[in-house]
PDB file of N, CA and C in Angstrom:
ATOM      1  N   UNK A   1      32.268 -23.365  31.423  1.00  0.00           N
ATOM      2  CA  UNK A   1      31.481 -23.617  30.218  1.00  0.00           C
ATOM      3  C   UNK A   1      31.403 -25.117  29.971  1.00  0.00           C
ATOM      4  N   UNK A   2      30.269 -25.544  29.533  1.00  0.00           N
ATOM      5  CA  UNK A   2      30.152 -27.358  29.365  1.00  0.00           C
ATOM      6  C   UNK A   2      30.683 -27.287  27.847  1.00  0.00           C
ATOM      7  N   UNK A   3      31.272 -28.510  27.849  1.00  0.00           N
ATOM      8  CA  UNK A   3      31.975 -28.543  26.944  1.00  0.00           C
ATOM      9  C   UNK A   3      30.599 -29.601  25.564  1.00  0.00           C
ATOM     10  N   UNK A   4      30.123 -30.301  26.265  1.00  0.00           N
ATOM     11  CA  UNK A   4      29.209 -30.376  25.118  1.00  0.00           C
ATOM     12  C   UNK A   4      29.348 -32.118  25.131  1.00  0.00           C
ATOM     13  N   UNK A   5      28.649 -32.458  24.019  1.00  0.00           N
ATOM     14  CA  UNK A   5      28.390 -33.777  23.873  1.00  0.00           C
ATOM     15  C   UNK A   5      29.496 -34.426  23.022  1.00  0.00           C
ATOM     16  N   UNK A   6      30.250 -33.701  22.219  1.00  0.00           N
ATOM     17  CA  UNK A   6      31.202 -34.515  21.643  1.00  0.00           C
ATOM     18  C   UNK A   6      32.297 -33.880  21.533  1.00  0.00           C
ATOM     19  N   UNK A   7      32.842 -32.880  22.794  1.00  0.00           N
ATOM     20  CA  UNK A   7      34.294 -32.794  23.355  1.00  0.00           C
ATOM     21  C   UNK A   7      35.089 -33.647  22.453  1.00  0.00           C
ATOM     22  N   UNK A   8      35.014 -34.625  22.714  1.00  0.00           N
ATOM     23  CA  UNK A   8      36.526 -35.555  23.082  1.00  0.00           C
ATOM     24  C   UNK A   8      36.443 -36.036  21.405  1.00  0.00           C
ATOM     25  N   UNK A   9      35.540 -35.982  20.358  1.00  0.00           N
ATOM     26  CA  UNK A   9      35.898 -36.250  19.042  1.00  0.00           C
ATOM     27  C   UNK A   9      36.103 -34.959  18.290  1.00  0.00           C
ATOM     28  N   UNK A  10      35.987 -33.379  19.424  1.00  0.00           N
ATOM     29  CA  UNK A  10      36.723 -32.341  18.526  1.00  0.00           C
ATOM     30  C   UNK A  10      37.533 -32.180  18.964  1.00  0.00           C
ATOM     31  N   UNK A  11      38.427 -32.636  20.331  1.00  0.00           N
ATOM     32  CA  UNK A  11      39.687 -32.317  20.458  1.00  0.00           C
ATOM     33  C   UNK A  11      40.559 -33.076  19.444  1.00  0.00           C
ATOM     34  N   UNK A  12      40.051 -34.123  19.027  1.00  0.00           N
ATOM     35  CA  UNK A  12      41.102 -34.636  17.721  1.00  0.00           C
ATOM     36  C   UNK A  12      41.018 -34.412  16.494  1.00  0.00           C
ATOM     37  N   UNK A  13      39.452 -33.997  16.430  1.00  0.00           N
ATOM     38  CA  UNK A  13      38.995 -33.009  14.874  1.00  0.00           C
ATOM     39  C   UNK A  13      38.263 -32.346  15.207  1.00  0.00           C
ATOM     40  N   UNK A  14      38.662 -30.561  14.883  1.00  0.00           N
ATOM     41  CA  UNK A  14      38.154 -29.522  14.718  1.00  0.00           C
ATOM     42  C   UNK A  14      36.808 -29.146  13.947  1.00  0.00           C
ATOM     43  N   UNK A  15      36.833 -30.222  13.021  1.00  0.00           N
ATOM     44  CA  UNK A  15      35.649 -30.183  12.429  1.00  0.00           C
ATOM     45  C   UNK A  15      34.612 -31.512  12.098  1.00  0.00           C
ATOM     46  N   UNK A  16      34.871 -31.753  13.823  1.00  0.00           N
ATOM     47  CA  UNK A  16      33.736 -33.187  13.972  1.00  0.00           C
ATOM     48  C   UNK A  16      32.541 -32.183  13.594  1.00  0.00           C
ATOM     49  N   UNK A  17      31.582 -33.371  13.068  1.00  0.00           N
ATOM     50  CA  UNK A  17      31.403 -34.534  12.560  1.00  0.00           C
ATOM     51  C   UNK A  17      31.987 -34.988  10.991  1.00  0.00           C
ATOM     52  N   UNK A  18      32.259 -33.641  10.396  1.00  0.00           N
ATOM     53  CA  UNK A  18      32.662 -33.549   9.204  1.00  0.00           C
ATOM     54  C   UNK A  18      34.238 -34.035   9.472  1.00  0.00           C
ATOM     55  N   UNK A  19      34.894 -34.903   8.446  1.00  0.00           N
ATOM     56  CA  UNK A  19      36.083 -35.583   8.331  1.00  0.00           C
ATOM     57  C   UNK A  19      37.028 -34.635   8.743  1.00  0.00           C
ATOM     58  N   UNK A  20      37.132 -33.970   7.989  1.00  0.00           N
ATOM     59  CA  UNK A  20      38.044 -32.523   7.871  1.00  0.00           C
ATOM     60  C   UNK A  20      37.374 -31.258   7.397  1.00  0.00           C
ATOM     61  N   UNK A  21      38.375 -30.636   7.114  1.00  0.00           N
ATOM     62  CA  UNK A  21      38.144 -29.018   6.883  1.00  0.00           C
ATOM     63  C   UNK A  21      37.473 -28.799   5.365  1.00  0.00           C
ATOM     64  N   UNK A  22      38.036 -29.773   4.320  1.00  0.00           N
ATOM     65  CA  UNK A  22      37.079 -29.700   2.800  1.00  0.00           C
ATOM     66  C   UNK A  22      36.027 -30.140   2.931  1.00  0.00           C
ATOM     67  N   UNK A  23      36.147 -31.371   3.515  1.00  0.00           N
ATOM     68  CA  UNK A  23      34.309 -31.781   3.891  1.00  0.00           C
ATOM     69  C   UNK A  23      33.892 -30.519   4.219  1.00  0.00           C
ATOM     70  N   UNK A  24      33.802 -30.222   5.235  1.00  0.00           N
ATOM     71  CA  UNK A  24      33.315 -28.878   6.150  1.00  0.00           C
ATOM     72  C   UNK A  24      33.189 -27.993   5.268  1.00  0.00           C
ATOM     73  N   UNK A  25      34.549 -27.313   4.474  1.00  0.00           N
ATOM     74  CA  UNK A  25      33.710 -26.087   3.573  1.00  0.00           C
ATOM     75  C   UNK A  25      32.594 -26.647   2.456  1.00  0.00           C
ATOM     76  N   UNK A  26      32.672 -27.984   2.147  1.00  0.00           N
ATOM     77  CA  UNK A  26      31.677 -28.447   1.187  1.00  0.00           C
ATOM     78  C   UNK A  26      30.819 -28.603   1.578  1.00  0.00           C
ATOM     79  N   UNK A  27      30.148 -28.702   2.501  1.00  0.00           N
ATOM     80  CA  UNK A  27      28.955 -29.304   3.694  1.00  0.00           C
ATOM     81  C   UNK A  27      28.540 -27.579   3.721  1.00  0.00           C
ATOM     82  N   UNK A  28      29.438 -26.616   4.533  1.00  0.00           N
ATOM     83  CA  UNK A  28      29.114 -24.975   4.330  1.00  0.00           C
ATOM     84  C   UNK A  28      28.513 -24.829   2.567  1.00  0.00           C
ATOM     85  N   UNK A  29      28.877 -24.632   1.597  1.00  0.00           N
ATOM     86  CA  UNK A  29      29.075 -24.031   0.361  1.00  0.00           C
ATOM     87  C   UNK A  29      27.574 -24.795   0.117  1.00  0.00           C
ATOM     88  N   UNK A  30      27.569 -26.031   0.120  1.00  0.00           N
ATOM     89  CA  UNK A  30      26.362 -26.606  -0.260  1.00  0.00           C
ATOM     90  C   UNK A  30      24.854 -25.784   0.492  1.00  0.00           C
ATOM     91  N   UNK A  31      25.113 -26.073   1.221  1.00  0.00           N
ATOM     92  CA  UNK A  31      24.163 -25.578   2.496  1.00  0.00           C
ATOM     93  C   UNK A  31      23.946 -24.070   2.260  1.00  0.00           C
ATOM     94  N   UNK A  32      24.821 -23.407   1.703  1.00  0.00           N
ATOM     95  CA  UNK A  32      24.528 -21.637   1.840  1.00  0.00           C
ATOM     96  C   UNK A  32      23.955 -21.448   0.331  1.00  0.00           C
ATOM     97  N   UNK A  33      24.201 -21.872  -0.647  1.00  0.00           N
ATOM     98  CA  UNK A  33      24.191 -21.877  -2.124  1.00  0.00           C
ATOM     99  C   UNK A  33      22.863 -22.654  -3.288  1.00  0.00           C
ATOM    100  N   UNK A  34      22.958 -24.202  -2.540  1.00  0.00           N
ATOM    101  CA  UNK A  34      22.100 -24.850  -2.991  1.00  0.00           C
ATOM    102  C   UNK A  34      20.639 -25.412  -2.015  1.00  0.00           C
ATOM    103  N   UNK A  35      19.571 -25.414  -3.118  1.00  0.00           N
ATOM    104  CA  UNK A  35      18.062 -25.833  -2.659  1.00  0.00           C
ATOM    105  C   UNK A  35      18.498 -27.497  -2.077  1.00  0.00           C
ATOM    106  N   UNK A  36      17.618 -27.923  -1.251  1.00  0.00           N
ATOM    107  CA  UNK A  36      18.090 -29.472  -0.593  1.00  0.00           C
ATOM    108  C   UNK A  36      17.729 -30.388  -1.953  1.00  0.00           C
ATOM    109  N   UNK A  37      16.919 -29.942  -3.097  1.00  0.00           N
ATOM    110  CA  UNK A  37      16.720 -30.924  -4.217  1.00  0.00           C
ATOM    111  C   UNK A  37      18.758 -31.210  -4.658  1.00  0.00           C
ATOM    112  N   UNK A  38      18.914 -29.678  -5.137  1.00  0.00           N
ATOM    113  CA  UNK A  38      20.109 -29.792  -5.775  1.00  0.00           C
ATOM    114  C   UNK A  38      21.206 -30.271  -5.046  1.00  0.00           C
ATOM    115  N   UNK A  39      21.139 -30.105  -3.380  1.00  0.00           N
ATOM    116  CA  UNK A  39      22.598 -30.706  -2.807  1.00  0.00           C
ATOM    117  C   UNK A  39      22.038 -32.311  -3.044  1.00  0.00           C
ATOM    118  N   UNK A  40      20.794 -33.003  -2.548  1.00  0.00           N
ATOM    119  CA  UNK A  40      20.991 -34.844  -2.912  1.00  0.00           C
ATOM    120  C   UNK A  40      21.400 -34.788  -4.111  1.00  0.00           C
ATOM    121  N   UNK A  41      20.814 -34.272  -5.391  1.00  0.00           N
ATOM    122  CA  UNK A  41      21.745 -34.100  -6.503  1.00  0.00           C
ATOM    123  C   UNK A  41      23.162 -34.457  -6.698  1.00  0.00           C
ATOM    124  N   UNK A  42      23.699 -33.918  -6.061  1.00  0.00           N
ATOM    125  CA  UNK A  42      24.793 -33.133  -6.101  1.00  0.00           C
ATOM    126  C   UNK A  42      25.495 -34.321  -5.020  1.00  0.00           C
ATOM    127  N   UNK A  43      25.172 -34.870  -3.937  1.00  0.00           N
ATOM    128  CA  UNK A  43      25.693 -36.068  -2.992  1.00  0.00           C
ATOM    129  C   UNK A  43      25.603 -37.311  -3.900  1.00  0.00           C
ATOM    130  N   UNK A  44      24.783 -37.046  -4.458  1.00  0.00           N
ATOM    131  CA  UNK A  44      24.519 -38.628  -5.476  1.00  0.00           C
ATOM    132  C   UNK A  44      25.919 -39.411  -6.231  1.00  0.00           C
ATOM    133  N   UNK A  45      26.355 -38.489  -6.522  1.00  0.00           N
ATOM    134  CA  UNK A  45      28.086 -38.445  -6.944  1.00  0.00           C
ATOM    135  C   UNK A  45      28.769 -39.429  -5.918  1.00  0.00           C
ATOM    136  N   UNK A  46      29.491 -40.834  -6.350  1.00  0.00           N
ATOM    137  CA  UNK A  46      30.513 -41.442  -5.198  1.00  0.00           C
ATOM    138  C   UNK A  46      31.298 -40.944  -4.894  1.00  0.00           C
ATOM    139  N   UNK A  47      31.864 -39.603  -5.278  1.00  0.00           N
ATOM    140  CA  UNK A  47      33.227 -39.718  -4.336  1.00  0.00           C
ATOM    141  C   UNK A  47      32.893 -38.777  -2.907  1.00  0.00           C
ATOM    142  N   UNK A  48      31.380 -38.167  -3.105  1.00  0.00           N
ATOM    143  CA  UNK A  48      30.975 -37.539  -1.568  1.00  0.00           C
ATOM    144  C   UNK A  48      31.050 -38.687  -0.612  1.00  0.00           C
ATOM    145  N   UNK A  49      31.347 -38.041   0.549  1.00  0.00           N
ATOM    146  CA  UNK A  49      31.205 -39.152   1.786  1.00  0.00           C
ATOM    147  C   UNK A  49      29.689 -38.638   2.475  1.00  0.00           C
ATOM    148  N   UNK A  50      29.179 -37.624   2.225  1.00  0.00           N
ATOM    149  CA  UNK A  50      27.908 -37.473   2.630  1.00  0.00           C
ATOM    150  C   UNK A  50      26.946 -38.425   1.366  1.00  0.00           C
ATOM    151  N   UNK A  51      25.907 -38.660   2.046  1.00  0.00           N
ATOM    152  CA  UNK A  51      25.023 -39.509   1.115  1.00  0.00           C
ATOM    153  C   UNK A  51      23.684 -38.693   0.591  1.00  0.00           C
ATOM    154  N   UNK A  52      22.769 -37.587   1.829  1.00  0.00           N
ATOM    155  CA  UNK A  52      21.631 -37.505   1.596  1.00  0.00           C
ATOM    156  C   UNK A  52      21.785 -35.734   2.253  1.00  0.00           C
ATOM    157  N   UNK A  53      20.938 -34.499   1.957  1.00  0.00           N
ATOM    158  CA  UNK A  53      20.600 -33.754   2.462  1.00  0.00           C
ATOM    159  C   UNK A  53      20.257 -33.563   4.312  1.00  0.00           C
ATOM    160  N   UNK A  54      19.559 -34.860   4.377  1.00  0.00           N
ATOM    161  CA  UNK A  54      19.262 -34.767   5.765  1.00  0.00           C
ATOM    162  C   UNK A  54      20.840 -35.575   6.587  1.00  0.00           C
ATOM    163  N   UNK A  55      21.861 -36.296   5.578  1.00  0.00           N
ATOM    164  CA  UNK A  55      22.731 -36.199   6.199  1.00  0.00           C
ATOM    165  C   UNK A  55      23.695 -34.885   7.090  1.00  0.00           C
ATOM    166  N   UNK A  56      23.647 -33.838   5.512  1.00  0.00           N
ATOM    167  CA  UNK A  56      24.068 -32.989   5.794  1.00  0.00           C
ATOM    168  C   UNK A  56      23.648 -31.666   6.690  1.00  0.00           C
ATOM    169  N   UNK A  57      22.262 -31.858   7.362  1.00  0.00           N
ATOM    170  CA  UNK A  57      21.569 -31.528   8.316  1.00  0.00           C
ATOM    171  C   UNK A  57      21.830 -31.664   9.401  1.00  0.00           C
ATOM    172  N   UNK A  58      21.836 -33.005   9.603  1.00  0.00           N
ATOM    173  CA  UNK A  58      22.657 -33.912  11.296  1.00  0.00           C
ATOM    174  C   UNK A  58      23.915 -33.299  10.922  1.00  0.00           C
ATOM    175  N   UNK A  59      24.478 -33.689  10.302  1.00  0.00           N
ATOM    176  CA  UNK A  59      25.891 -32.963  10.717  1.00  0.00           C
ATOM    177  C   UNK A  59      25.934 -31.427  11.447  1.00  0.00           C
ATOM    178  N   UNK A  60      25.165 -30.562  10.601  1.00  0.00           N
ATOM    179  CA  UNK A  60      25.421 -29.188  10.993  1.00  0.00           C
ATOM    180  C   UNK A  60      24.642 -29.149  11.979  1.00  0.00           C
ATOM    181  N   UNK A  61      23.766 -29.801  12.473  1.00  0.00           N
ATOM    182  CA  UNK A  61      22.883 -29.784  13.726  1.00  0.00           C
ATOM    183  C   UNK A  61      23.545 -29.865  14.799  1.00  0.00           C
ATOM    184  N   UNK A  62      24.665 -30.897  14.789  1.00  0.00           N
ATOM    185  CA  UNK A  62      25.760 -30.935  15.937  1.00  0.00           C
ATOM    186  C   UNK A  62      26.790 -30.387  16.226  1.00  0.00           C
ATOM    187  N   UNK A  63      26.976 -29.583  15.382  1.00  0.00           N
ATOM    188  CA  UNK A  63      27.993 -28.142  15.552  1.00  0.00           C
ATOM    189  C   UNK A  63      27.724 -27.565  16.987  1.00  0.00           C
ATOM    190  N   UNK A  64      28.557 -26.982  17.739  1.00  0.00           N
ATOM    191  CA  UNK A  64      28.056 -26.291  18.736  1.00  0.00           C
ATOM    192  C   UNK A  64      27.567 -24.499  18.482  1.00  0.00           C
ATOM    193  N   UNK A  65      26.675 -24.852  19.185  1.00  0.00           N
ATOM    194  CA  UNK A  65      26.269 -23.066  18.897  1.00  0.00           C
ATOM    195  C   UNK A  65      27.304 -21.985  19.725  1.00  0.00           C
ATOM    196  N   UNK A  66      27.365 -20.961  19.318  1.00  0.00           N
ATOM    197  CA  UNK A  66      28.282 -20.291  19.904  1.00  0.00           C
ATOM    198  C   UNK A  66      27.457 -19.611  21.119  1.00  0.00           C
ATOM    199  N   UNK A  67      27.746 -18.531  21.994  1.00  0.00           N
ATOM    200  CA  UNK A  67      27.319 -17.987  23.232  1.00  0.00           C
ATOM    201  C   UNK A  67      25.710 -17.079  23.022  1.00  0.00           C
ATOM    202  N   UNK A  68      25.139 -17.438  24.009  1.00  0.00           N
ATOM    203  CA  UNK A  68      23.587 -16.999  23.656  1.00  0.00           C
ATOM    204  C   UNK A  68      23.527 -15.545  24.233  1.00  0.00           C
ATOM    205  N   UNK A  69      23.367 -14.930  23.379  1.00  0.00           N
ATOM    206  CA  UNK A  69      23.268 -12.821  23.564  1.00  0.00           C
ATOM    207  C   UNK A  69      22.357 -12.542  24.236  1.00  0.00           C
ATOM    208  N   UNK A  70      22.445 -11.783  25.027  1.00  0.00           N
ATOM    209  CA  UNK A  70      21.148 -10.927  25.721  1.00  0.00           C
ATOM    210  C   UNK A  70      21.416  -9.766  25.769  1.00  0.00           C
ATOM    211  N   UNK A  71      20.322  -8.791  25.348  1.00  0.00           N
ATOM    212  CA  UNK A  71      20.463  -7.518  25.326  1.00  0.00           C
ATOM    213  C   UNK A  71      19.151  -6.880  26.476  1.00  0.00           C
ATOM    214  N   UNK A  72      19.604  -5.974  26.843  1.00  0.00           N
ATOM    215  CA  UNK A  72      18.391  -5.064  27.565  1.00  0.00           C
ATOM    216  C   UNK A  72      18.270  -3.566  27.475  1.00  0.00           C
ATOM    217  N   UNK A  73      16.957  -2.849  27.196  1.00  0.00           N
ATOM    218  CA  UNK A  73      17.035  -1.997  26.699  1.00  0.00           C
ATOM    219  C   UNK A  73      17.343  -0.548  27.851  1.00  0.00           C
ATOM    220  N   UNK A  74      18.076   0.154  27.734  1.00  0.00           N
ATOM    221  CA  UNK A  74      17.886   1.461  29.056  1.00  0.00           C
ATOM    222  C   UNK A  74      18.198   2.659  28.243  1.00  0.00           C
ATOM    223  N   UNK A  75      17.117   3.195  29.387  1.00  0.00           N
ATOM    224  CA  UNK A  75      17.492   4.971  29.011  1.00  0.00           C
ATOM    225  C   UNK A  75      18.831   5.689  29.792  1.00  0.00           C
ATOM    226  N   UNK A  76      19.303   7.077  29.363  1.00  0.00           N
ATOM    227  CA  UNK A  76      20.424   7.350  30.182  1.00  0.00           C
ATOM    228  C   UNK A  76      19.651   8.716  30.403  1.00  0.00           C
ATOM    229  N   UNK A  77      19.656   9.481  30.863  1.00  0.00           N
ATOM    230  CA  UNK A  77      19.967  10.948  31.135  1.00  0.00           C
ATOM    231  C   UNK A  77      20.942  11.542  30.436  1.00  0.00           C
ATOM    232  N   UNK A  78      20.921  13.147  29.914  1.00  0.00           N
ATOM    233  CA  UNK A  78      21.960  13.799  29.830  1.00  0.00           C
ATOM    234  C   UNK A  78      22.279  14.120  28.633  1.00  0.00           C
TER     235      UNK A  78
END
C-alpha cells in the first residue's frame, strides 16, 4: 500500500495536518454541523489556529481516503 504524500508528518501526528486531536474534532464538529458562512464566523475568534473555511477544506482534503470498494453484481442458483 503507498503510503501517501505526507507519511512521515503522520507518523509523528496522527492527525496531520490538524495540530492534534481537539483541533481535529473541531475541524470534524464544524464541518458536520455548521454552513461555511457560520464556521469563518466562528474562525474569526483568535484563539482558532484555523483562519478561513477554505482553510478548513485543505486540511480535510489531505486526509487520506480510506480503501476504494468494489462491488459486482451475481446471480447464484438454488
Amino acid at each position: 500500500m503507498k503510503h501517501g504524500k505526507y507519511h512521515s508528518e503522520r507518523e509523528k501526528n496522527p492527525y496531520f495536518p490538524f495540530t492534534d486531536r481537539d483541533e481535529w474534532e473541531l475541524g470534524k464538529f464544524l464541518y458536520a454541523h455548521l454552513t461555511q458562512m457560520q464556521i469563518n464566523d466562528f474562525l474569526k475568534l483568535h484563539w482558532t489556529s484555523l483562519r478561513s473555511v477554505g482553510e478548513l477544506l485543505l486540511f480535510l482534503d489531505t486526509i487520506p481516503k480510506g480503501p476504494t470498494w468494489y462491488c459486482m453484481k451475481f446471480e447464484t442458483s438454488g
